[in-house]
N, C-alpha and C. Protein backbone atom coordinates (compact mmCIF):
# COMPACT_ATOMS: atom_id res chain seq x y z
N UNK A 1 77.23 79.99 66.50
CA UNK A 1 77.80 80.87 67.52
C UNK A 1 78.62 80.04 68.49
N UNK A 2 79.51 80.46 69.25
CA UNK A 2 80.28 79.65 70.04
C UNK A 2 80.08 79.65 71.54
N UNK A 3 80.50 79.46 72.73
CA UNK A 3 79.90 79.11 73.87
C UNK A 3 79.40 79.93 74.67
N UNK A 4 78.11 79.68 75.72
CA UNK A 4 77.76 80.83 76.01
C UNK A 4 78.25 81.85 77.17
N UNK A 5 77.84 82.91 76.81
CA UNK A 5 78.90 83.60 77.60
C UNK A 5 79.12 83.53 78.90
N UNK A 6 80.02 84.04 79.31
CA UNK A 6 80.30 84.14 81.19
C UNK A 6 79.50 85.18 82.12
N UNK A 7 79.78 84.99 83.05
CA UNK A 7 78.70 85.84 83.83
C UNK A 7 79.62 87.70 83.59
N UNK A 8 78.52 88.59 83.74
CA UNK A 8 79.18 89.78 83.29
C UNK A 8 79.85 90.27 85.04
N UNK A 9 80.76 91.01 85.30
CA UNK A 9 80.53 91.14 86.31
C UNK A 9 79.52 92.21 87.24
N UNK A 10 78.78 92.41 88.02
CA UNK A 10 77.69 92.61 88.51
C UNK A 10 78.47 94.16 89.02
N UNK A 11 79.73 94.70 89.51
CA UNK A 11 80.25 95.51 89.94
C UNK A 11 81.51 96.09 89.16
N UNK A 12 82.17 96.99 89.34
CA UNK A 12 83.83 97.24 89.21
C UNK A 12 84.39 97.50 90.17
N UNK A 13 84.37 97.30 91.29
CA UNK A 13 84.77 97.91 92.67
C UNK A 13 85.81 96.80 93.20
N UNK A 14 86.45 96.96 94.55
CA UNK A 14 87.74 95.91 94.94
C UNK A 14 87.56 94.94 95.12
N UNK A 15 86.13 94.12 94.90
CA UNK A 15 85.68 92.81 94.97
C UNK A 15 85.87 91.98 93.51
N UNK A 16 86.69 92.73 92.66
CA UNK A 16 86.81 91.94 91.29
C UNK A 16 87.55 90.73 91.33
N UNK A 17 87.71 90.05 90.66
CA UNK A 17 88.93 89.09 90.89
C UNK A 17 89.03 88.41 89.63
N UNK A 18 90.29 87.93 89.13
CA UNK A 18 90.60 86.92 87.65
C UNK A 18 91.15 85.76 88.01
N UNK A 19 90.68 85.02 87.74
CA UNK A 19 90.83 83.42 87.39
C UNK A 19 92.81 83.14 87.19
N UNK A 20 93.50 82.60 87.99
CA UNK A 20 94.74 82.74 87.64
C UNK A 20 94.86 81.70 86.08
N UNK A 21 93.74 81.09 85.60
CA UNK A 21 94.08 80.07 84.43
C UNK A 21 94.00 80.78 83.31
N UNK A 22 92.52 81.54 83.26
CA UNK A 22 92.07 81.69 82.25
C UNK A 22 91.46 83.47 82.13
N UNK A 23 92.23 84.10 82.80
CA UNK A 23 91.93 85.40 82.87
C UNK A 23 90.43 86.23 83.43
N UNK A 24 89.20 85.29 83.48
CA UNK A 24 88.22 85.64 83.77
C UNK A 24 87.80 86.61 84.58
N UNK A 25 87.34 87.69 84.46
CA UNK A 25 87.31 88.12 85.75
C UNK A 25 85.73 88.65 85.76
N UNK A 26 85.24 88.29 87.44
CA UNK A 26 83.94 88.25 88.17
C UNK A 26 84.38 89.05 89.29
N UNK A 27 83.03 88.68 90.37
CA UNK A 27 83.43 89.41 91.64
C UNK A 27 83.54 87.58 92.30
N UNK A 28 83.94 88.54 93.32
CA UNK A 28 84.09 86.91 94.32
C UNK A 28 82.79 86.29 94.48
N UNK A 29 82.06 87.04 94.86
CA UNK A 29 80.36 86.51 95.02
C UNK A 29 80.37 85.72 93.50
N UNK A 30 80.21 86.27 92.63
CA UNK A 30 79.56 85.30 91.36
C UNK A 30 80.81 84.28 91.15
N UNK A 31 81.58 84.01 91.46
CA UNK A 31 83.00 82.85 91.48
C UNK A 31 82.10 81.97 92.51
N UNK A 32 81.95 82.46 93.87
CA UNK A 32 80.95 81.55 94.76
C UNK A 32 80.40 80.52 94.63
N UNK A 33 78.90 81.92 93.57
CA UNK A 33 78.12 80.67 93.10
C UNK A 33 77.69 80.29 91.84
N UNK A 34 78.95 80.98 90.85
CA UNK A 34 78.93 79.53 89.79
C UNK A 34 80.00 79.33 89.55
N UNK A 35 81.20 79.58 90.12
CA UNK A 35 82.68 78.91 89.48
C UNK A 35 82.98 79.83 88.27
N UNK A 36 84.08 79.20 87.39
CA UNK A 36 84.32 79.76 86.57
C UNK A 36 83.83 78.98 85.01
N UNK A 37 83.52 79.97 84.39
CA UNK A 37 82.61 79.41 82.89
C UNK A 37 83.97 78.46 82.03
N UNK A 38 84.98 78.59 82.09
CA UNK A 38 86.08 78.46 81.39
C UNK A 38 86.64 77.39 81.73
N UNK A 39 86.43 77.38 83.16
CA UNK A 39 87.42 76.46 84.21
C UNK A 39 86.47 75.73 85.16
N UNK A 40 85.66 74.82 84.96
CA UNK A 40 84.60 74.11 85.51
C UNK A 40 85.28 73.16 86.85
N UNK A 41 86.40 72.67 86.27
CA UNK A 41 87.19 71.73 86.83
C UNK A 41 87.88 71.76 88.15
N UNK A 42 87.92 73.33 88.57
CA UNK A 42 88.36 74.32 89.26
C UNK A 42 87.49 74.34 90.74
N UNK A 43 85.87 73.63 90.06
CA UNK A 43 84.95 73.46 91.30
C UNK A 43 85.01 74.67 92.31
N UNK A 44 85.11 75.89 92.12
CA UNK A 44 84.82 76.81 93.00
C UNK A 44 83.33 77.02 93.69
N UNK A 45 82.22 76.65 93.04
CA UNK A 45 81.05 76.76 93.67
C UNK A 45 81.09 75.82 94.88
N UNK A 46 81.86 75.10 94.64
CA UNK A 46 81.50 73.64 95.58
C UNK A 46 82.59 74.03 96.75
N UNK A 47 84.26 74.20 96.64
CA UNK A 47 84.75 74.66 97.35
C UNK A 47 85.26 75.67 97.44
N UNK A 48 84.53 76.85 98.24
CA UNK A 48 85.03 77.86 98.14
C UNK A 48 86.05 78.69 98.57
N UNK A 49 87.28 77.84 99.02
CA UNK A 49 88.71 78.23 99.64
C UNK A 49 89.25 77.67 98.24
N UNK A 50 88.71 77.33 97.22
CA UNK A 50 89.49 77.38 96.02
C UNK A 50 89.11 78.98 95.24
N UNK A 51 88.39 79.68 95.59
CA UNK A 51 88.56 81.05 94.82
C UNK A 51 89.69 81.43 95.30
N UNK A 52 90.12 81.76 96.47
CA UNK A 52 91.15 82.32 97.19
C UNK A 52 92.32 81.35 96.41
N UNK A 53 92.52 80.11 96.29
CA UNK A 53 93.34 79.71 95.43
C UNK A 53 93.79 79.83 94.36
N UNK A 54 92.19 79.91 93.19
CA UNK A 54 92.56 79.88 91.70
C UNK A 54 91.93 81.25 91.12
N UNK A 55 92.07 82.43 92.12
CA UNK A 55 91.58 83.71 91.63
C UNK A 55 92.40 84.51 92.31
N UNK A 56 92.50 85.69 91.95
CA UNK A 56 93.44 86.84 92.38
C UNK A 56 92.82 88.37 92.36
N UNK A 57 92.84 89.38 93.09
CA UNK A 57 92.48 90.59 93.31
C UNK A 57 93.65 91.19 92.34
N UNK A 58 94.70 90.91 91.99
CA UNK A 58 95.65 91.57 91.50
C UNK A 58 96.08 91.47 89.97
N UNK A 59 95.44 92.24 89.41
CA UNK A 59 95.66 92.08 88.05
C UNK A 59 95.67 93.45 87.22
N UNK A 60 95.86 93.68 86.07
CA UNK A 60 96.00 94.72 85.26
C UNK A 60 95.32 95.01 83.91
N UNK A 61 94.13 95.79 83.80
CA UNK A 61 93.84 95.96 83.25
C UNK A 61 92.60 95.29 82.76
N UNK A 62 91.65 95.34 81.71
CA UNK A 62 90.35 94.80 81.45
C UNK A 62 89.92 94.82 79.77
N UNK A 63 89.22 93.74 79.41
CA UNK A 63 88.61 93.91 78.28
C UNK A 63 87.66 92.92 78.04
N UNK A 64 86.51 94.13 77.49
CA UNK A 64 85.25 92.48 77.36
C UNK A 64 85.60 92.73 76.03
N UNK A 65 84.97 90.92 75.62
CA UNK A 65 85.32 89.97 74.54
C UNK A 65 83.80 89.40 74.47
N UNK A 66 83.31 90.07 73.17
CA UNK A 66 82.08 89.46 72.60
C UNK A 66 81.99 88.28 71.81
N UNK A 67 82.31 88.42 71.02
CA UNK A 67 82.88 87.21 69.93
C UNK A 67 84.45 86.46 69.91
N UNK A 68 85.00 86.06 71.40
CA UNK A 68 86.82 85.45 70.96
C UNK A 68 86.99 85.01 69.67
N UNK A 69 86.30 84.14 68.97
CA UNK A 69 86.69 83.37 67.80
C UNK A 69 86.84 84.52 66.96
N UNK A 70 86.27 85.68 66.64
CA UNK A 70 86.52 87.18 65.61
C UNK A 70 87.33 87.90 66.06
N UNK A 71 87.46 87.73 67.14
CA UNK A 71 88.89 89.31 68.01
C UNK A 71 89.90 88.92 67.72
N UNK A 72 90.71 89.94 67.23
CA UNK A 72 91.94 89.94 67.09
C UNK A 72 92.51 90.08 68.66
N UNK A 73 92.12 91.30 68.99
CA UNK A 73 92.58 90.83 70.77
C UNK A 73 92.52 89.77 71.36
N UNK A 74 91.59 89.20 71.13
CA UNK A 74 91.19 87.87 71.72
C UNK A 74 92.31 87.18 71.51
N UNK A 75 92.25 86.86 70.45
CA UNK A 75 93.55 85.79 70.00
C UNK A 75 94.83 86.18 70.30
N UNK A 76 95.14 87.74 70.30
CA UNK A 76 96.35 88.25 70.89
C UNK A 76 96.79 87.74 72.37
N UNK A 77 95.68 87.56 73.21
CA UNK A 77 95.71 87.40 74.70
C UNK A 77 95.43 86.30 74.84
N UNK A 78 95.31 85.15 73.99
CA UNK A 78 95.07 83.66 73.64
C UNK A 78 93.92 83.77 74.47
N UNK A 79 92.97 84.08 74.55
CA UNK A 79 91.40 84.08 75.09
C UNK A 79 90.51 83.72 74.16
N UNK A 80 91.03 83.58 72.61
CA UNK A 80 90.15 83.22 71.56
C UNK A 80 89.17 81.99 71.56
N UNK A 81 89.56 81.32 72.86
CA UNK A 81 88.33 79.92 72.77
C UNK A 81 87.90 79.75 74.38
N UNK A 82 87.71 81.31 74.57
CA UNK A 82 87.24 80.79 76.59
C UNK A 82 85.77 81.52 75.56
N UNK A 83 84.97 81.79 76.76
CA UNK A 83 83.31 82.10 76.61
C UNK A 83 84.09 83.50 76.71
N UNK A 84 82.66 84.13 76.05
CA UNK A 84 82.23 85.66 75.56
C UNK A 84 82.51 86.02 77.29
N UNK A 85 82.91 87.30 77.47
CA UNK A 85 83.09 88.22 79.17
C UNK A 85 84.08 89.00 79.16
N UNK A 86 84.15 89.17 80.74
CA UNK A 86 85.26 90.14 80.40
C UNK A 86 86.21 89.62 81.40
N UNK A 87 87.62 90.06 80.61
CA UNK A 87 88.96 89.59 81.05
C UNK A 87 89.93 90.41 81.54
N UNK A 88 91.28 90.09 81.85
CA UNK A 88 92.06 90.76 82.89
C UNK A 88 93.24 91.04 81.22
N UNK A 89 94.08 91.85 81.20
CA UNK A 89 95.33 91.67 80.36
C UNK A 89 96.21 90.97 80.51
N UNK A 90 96.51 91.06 81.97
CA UNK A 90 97.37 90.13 82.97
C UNK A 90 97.62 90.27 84.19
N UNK A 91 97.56 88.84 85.15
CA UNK A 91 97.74 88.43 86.17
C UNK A 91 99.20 88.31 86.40
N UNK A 92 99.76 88.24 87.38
CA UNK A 92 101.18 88.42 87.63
C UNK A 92 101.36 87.24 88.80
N UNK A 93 100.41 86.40 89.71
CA UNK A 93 100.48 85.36 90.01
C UNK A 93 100.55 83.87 89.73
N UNK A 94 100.84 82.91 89.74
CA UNK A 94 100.71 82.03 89.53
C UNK A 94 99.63 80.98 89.56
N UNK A 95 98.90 80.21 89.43
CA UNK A 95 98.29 79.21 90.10
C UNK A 95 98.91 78.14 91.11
N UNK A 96 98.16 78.20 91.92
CA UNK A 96 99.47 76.70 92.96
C UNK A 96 99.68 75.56 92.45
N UNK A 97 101.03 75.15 92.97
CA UNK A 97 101.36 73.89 92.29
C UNK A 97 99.73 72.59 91.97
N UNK A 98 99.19 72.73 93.14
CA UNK A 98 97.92 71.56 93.11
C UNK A 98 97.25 71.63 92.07
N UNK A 99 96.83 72.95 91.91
CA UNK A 99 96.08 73.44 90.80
C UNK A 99 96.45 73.35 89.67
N UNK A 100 97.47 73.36 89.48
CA UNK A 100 98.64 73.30 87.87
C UNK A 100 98.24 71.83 87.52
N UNK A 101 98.44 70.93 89.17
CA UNK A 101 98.31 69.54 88.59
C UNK A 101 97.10 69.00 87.87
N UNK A 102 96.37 69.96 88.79
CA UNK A 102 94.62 69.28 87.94
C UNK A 102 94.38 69.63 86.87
N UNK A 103 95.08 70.85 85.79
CA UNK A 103 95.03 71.39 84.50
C UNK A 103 95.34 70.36 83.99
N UNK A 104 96.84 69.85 84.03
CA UNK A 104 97.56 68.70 83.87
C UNK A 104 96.54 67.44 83.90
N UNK A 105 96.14 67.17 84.86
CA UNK A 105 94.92 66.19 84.51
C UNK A 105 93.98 65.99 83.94
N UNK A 106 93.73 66.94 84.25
CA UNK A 106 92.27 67.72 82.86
C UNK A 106 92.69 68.09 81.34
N UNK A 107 93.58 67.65 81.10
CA UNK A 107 94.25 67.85 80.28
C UNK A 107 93.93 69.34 79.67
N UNK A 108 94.06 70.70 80.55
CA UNK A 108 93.75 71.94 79.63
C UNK A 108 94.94 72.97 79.89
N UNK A 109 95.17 73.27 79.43
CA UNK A 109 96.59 74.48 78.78
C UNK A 109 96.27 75.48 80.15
N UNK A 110 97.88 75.82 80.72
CA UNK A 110 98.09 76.51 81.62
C UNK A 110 99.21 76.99 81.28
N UNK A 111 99.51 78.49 81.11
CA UNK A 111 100.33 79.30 80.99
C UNK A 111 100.37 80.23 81.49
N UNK A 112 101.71 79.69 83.18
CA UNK A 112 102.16 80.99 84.30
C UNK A 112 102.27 81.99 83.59
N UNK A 113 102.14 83.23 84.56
CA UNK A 113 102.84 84.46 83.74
C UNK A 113 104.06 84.57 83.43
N UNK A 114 104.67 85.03 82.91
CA UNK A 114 105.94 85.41 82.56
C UNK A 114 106.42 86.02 83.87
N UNK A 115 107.94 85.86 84.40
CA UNK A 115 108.50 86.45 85.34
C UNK A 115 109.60 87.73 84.78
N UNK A 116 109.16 88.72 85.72
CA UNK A 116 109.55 90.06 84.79
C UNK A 116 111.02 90.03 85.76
């Protein structure tokens, strides 16, 4: 089986939020206190003026993903190798430049949204 899953989110209400990297989406509380399952590197538990950085209220749409490595959606929305949860379709923000850099360091794949 492949990694374990992400936290589910606990609500659906205006406290949701997605990960600008990796689509994740939690409430702000569970970003708090465990960060993101996908994006460790991101250290949100530790500093938490990085949710407000590397998460967004503004996004479109939702889908949980049981198995990424079997979904065809999954792989459609390149989510095929984050943990089992549920995700956004798309974010329309960016990550900040700082943040881009530490992907870059961390050597893990970051792909802005497309500008419409």
């Amino acid at each position: 089986m492949g990694s374990a899953p992400a936290q589910i989110p606990t609500s659906f209400g205006n406290e949701l939020r997605a990960c600008l990297r990796c689509r994740l989406v939690k409430t702000y509380d569970q970003f708090r206190e465990s960060g993101c399952e996908n994006c460790p590197f991101f250290k949100m538990e530790e500093d938490h003026e990085r949710i407000a950085d590397c998460t967004t209220p503004n996004f479109n749409g939702i889908i949980s993903v049981m198995d990424p490595t079997r979904s065809w959606a999954a792989r459609w929305l390149r989510i095929g190798k984050f943990a089992p949860g549920v995700y956004t379709l798309a974010v329309s923000e960016a990550l900040p430049d700082d943040m881009q850099v530490l992907c870059e360091d961390e050597r893990v794949n970051y792909v802005p949204p497309k500008r419409i």
